[in-house]
C-alpha atoms as a PDB file:
ATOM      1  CA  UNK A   1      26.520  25.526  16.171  1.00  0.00           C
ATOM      2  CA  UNK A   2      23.448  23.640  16.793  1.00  0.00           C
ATOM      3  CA  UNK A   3      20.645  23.224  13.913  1.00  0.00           C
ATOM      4  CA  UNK A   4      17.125  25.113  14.455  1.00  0.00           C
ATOM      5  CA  UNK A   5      14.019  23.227  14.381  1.00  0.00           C
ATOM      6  CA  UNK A   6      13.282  24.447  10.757  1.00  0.00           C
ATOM      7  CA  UNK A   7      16.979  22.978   9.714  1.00  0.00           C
ATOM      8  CA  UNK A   8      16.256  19.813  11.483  1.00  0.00           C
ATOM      9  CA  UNK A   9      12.950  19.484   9.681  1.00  0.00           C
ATOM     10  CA  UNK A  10      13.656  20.439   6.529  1.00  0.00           C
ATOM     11  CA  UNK A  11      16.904  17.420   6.617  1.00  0.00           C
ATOM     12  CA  UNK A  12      14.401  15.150   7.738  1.00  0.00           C
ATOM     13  CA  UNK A  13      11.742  15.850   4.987  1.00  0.00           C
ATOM     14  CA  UNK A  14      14.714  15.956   2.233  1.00  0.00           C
ATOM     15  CA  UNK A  15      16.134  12.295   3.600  1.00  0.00           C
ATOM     16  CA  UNK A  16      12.506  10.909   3.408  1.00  0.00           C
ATOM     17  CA  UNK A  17      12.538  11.976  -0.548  1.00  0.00           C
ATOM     18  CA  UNK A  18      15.039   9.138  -0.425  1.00  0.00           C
ATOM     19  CA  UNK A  19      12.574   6.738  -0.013  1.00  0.00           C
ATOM     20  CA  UNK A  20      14.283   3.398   1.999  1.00  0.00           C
ATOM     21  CA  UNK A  21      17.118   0.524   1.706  1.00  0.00           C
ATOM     22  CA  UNK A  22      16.548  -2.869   2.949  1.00  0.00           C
ATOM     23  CA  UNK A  23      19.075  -5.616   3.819  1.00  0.00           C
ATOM     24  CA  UNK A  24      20.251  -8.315   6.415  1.00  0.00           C
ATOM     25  CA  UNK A  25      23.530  -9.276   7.004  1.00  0.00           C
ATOM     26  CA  UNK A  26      25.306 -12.106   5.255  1.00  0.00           C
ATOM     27  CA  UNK A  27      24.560 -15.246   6.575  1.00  0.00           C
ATOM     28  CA  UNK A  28      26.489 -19.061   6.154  1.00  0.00           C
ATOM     29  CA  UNK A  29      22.935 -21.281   5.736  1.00  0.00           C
ATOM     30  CA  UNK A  30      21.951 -20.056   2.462  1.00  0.00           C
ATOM     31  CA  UNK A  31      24.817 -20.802   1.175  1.00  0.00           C
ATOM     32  CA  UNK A  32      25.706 -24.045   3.131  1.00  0.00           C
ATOM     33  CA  UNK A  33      21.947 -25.406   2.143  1.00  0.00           C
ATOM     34  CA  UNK A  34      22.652 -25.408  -1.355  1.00  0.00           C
ATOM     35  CA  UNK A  35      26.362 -27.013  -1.102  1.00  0.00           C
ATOM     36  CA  UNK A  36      24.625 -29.874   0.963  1.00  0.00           C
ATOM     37  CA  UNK A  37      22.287 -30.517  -2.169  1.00  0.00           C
ATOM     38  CA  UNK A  38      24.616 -30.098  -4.920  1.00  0.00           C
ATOM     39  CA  UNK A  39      27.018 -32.079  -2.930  1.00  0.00           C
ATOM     40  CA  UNK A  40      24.732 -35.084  -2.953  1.00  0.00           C
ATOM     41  CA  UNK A  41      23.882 -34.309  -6.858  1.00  0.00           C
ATOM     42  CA  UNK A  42      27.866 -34.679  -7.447  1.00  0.00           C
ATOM     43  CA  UNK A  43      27.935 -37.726  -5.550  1.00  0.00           C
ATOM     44  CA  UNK A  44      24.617 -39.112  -7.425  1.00  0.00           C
ATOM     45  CA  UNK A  45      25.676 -38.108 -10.588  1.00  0.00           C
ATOM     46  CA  UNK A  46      29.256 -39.557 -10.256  1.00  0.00           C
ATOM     47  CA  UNK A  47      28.263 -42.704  -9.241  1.00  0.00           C
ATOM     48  CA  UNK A  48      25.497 -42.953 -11.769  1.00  0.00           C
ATOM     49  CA  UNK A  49      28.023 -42.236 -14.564  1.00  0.00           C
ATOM     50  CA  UNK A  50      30.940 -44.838 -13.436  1.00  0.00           C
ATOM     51  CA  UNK A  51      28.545 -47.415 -13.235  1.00  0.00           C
ATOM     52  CA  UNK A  52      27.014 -45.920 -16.495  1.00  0.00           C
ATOM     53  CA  UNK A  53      23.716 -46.611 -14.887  1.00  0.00           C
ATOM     54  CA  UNK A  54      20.418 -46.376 -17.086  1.00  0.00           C
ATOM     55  CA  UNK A  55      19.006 -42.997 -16.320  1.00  0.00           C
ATOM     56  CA  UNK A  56      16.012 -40.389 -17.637  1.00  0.00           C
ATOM     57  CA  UNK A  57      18.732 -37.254 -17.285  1.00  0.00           C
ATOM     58  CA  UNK A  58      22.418 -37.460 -19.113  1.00  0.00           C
ATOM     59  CA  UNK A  59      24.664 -37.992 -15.458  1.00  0.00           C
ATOM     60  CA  UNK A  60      27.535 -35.774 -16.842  1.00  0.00           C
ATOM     61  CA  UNK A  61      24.941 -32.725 -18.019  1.00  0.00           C
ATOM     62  CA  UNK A  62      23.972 -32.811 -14.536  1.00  0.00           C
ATOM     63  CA  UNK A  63      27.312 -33.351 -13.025  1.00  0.00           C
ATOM     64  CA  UNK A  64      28.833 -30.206 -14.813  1.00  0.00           C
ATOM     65  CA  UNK A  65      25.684 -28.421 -13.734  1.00  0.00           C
ATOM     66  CA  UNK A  66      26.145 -29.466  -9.870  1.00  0.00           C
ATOM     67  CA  UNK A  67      30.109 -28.525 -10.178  1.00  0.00           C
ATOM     68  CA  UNK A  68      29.762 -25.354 -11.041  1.00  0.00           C
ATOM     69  CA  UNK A  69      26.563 -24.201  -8.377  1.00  0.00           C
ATOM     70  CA  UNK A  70      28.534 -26.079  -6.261  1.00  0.00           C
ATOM     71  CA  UNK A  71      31.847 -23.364  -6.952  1.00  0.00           C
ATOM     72  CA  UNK A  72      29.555 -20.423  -6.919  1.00  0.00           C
ATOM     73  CA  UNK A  73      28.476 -21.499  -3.095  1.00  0.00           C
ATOM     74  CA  UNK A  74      31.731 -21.896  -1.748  1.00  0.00           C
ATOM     75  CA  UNK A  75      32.794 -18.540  -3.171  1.00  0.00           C
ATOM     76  CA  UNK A  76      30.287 -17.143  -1.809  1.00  0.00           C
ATOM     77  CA  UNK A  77      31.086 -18.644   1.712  1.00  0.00           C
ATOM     78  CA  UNK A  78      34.607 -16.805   1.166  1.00  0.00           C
ATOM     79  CA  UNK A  79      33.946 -13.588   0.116  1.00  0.00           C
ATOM     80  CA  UNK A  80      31.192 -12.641   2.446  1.00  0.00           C
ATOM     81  CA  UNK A  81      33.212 -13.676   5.370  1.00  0.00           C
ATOM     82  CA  UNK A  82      30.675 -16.709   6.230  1.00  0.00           C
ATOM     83  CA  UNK A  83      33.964 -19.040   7.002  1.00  0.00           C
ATOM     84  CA  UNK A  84      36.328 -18.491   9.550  1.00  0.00           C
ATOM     85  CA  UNK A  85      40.121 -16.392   8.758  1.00  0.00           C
ATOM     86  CA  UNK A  86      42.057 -19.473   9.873  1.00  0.00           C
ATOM     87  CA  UNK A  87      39.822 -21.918   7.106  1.00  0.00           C
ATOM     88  CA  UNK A  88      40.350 -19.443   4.453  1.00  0.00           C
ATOM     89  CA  UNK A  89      43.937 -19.071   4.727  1.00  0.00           C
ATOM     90  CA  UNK A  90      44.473 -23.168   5.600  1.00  0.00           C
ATOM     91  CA  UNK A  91      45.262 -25.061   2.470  1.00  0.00           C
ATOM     92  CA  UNK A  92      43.220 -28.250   1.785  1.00  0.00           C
ATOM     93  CA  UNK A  93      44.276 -31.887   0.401  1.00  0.00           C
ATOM     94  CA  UNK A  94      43.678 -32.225  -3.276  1.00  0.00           C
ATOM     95  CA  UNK A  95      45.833 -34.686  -5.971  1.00  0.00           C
ATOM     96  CA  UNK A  96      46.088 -33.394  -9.425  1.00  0.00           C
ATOM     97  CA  UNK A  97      47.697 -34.790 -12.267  1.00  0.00           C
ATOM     98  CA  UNK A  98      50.099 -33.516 -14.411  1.00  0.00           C
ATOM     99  CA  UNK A  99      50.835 -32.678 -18.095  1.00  0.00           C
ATOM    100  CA  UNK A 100      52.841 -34.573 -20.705  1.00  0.00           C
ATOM    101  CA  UNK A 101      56.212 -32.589 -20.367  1.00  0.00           C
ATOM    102  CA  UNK A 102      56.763 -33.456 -24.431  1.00  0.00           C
ATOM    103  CA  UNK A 103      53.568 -33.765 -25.381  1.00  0.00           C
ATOM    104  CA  UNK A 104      52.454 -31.398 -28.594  1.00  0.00           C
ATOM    105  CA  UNK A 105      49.422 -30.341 -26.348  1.00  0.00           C
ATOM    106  CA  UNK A 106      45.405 -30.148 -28.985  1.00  0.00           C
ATOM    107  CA  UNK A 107      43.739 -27.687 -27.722  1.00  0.00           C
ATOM    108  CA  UNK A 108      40.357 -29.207 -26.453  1.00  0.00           C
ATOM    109  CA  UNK A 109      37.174 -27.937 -29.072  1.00  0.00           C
ATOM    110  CA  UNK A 110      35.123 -25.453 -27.120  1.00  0.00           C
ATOM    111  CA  UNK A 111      31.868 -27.668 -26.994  1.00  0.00           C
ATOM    112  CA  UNK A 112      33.575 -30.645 -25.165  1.00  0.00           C
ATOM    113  CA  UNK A 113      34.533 -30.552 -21.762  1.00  0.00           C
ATOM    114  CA  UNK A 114      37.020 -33.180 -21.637  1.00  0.00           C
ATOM    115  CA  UNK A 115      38.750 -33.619 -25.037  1.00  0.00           C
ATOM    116  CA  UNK A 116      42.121 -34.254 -25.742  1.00  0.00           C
ATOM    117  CA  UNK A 117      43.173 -35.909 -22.249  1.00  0.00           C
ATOM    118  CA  UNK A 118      44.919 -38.620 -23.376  1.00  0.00           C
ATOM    119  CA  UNK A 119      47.140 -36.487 -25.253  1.00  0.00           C
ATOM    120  CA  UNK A 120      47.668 -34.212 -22.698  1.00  0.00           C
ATOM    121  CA  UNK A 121      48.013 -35.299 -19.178  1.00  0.00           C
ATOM    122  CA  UNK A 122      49.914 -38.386 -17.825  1.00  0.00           C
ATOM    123  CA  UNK A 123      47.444 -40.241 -16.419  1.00  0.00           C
ATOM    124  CA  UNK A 124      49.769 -42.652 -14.896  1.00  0.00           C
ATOM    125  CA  UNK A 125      50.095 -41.268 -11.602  1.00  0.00           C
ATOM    126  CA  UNK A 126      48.394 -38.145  -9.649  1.00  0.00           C
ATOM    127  CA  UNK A 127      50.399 -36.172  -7.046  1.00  0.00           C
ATOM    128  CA  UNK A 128      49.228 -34.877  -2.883  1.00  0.00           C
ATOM    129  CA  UNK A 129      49.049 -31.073  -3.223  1.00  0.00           C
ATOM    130  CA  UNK A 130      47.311 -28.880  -1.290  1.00  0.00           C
ATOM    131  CA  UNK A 131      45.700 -25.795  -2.402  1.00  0.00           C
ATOM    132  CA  UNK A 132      43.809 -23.127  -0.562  1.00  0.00           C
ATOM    133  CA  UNK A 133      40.087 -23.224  -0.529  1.00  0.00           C
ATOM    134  CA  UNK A 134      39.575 -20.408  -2.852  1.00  0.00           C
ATOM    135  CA  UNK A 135      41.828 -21.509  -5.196  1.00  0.00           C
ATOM    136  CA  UNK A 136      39.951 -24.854  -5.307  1.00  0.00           C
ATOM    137  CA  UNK A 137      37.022 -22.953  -5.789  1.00  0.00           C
ATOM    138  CA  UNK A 138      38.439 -20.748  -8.317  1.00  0.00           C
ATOM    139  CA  UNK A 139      39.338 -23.310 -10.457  1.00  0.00           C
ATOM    140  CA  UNK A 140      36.381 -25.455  -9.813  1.00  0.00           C
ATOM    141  CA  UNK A 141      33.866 -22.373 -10.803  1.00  0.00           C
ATOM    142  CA  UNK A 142      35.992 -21.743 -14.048  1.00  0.00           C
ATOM    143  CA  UNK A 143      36.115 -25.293 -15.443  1.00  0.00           C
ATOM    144  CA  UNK A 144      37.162 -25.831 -18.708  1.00  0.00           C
ATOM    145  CA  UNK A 145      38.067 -29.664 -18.287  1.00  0.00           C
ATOM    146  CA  UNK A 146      35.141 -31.651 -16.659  1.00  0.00           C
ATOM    147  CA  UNK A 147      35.377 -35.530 -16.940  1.00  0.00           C
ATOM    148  CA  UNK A 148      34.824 -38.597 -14.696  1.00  0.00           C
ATOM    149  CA  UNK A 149      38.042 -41.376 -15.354  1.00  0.00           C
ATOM    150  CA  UNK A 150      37.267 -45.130 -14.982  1.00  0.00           C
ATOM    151  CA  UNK A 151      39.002 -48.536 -15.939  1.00  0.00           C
ATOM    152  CA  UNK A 152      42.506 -46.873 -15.241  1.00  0.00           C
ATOM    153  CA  UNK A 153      45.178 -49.482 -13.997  1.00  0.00           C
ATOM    154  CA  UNK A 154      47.224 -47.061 -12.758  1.00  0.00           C
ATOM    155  CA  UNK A 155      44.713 -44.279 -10.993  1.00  0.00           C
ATOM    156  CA  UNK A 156      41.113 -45.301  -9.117  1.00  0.00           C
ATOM    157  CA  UNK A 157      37.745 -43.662 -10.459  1.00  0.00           C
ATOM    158  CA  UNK A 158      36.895 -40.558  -9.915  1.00  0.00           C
ATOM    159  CA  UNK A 159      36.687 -36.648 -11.016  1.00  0.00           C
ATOM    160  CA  UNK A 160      38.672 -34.596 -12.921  1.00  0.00           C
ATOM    161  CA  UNK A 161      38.260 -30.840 -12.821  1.00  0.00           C
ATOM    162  CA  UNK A 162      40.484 -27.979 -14.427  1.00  0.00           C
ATOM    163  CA  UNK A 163      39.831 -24.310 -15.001  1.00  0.00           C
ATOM    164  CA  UNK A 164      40.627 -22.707 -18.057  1.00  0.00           C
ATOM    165  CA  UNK A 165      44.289 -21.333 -16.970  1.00  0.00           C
ATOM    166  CA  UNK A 166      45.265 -24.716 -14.692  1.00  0.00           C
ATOM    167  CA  UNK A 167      44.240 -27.081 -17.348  1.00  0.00           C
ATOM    168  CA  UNK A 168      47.558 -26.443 -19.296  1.00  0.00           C
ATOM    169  CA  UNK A 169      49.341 -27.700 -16.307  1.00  0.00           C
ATOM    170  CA  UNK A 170      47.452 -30.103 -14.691  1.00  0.00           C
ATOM    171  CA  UNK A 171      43.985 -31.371 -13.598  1.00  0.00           C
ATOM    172  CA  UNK A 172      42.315 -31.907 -10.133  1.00  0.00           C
ATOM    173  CA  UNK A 173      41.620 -35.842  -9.355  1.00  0.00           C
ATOM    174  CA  UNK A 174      38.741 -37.146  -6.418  1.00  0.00           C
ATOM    175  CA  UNK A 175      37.820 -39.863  -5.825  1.00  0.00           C
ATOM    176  CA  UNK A 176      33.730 -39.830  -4.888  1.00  0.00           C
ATOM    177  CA  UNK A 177      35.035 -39.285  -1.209  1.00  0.00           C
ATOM    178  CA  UNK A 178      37.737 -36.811  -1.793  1.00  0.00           C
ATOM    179  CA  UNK A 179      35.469 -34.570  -3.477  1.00  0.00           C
ATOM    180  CA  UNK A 180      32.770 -34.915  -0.629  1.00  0.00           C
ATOM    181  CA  UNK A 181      35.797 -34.462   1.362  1.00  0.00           C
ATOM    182  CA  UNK A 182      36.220 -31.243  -0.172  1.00  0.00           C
ATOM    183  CA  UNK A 183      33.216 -29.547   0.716  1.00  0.00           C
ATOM    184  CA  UNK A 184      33.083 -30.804   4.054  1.00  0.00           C
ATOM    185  CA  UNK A 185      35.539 -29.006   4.822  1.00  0.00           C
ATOM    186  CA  UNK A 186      33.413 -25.979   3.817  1.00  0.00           C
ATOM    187  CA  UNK A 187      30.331 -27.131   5.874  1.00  0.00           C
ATOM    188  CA  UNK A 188      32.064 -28.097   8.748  1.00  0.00           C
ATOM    189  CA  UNK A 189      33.790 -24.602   9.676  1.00  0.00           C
ATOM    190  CA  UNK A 190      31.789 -22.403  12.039  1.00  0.00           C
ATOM    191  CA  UNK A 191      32.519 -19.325  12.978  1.00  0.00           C
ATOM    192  CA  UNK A 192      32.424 -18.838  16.409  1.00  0.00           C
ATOM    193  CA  UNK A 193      33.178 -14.958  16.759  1.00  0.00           C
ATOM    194  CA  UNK A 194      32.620 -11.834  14.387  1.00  0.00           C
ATOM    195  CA  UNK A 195      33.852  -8.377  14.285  1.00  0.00           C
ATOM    196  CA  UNK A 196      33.409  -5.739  11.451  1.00  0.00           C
ATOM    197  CA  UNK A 197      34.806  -2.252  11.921  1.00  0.00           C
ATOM    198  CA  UNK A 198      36.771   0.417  10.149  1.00  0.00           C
ATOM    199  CA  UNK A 199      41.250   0.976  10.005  1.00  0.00           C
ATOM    200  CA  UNK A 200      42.680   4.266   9.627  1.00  0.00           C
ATOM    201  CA  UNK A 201      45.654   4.896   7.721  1.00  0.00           C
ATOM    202  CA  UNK A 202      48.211   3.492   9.821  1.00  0.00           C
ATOM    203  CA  UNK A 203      46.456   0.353  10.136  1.00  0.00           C
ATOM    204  CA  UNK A 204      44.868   1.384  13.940  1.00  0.00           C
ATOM    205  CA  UNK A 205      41.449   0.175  14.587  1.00  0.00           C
ATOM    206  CA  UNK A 206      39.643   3.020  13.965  1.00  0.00           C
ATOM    207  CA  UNK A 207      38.486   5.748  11.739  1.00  0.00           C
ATOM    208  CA  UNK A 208      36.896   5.519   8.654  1.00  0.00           C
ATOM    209  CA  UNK A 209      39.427   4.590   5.713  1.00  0.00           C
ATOM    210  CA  UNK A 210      39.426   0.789   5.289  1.00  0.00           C
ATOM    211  CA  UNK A 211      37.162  -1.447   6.647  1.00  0.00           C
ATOM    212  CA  UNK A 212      38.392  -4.708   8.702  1.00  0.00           C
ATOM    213  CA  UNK A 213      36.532  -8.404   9.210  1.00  0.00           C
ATOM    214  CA  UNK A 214      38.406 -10.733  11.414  1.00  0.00           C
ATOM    215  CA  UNK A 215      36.260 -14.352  11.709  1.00  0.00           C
ATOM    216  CA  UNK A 216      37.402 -16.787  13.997  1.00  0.00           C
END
């Protein structure tokens, strides 16, 4: 039955009361701006402390601080949809290194971010894994071990990065270019075509049950 005048009116004076919502859509160059800068501050900050260069700033304060804005962008590239399906679900090269198998692992103290290592990790060799770009992120935005390794004999200079539940297994290892590497990868991807709409129960593309995103 269709709604008098008065009705109409009186809905559209009630939904006014309301008062108005805002908003844009999610978009990838917010995000991707501040990876490119934090990117170069990991860089900077990694070279400044292997060549323990004389600086006004303390290079690993500002190297933990890059790390984790850096992990906050790319999550934020994966969760609003601002990377394409095949990228999120494509695993990318990392090396990690693993822990002593007999070692009687020391918990590291809470105010240092990269106690104990020695003790706990075999730095004599790191391993090819590869690991999905949100778990890299993951780990990366929950780091509990945050350290830069130099001198070795047996493993070149570079990054180490664990998150609180990984670091009892093993660390992350980059080299100044594998790390760049890393978010690259995340900068690079462009999503050529978007969809949004809704899945009914039986998984058909329509109704208004579940939602659907496909990114390619």
């Amino acid at each position: 039955m269709a709604m008098s005048d008065e009705e109409i009116e009186r809905r559209i004076a009630e939904a006014r009361k309301l008062g108005s919502v805002a908003s844009a859509d999610w978009q990838s160059y917010t995000w991707k701006n501040e990876l490119v800068e934090q990117k170069r501050r990991i860089v900077q900050h990694l070279a400044e402390a292997l060549a323990e260069a004389d600086t006004e700033h303390n290079p690993y304060h500002m190297l933990e601080r890059a790390i984790g804005i850096a992990a906050v962008c790319m999550r934020r590239l994966i969760e609003c949809r601002l990377v394409t399906d095949r990228f999120r679900e494509t695993p990318l090269e990392v090396h990690e290194i693993h822990a002593k198998e007999d070692a009687d692992w020391r918990e590291p103290f809470v105010s240092r971010t990269a106690s104990e290592v020695f003790n706990n990790y075999d730095l004599t060799a790191r391993y090819p894994e590869r690991r999905t770009p949100k778990v890299i992120s993951d780990k990366m935005l929950h780091a509990r071990v945050i350290g830069v390794l130099s001198g070795s004999a047996y493993l070149p200079d570079g990054l180490l990065v664990a998150s609180d539940t990984q670091s009892k297994t093993q660390l992350f290892h980059f080299t100044p270019p594998e790390i760049a590497s890393i978010f690259d990868a995340f900068l690079d991807d462009q999503i050529r075509y978007a969809a949004d709409g809704y899945l009914d129960k039986d998984g058909n593309m329509q109704g208004k049950r579940k939602v659907y995103a496909i990114r390619k």
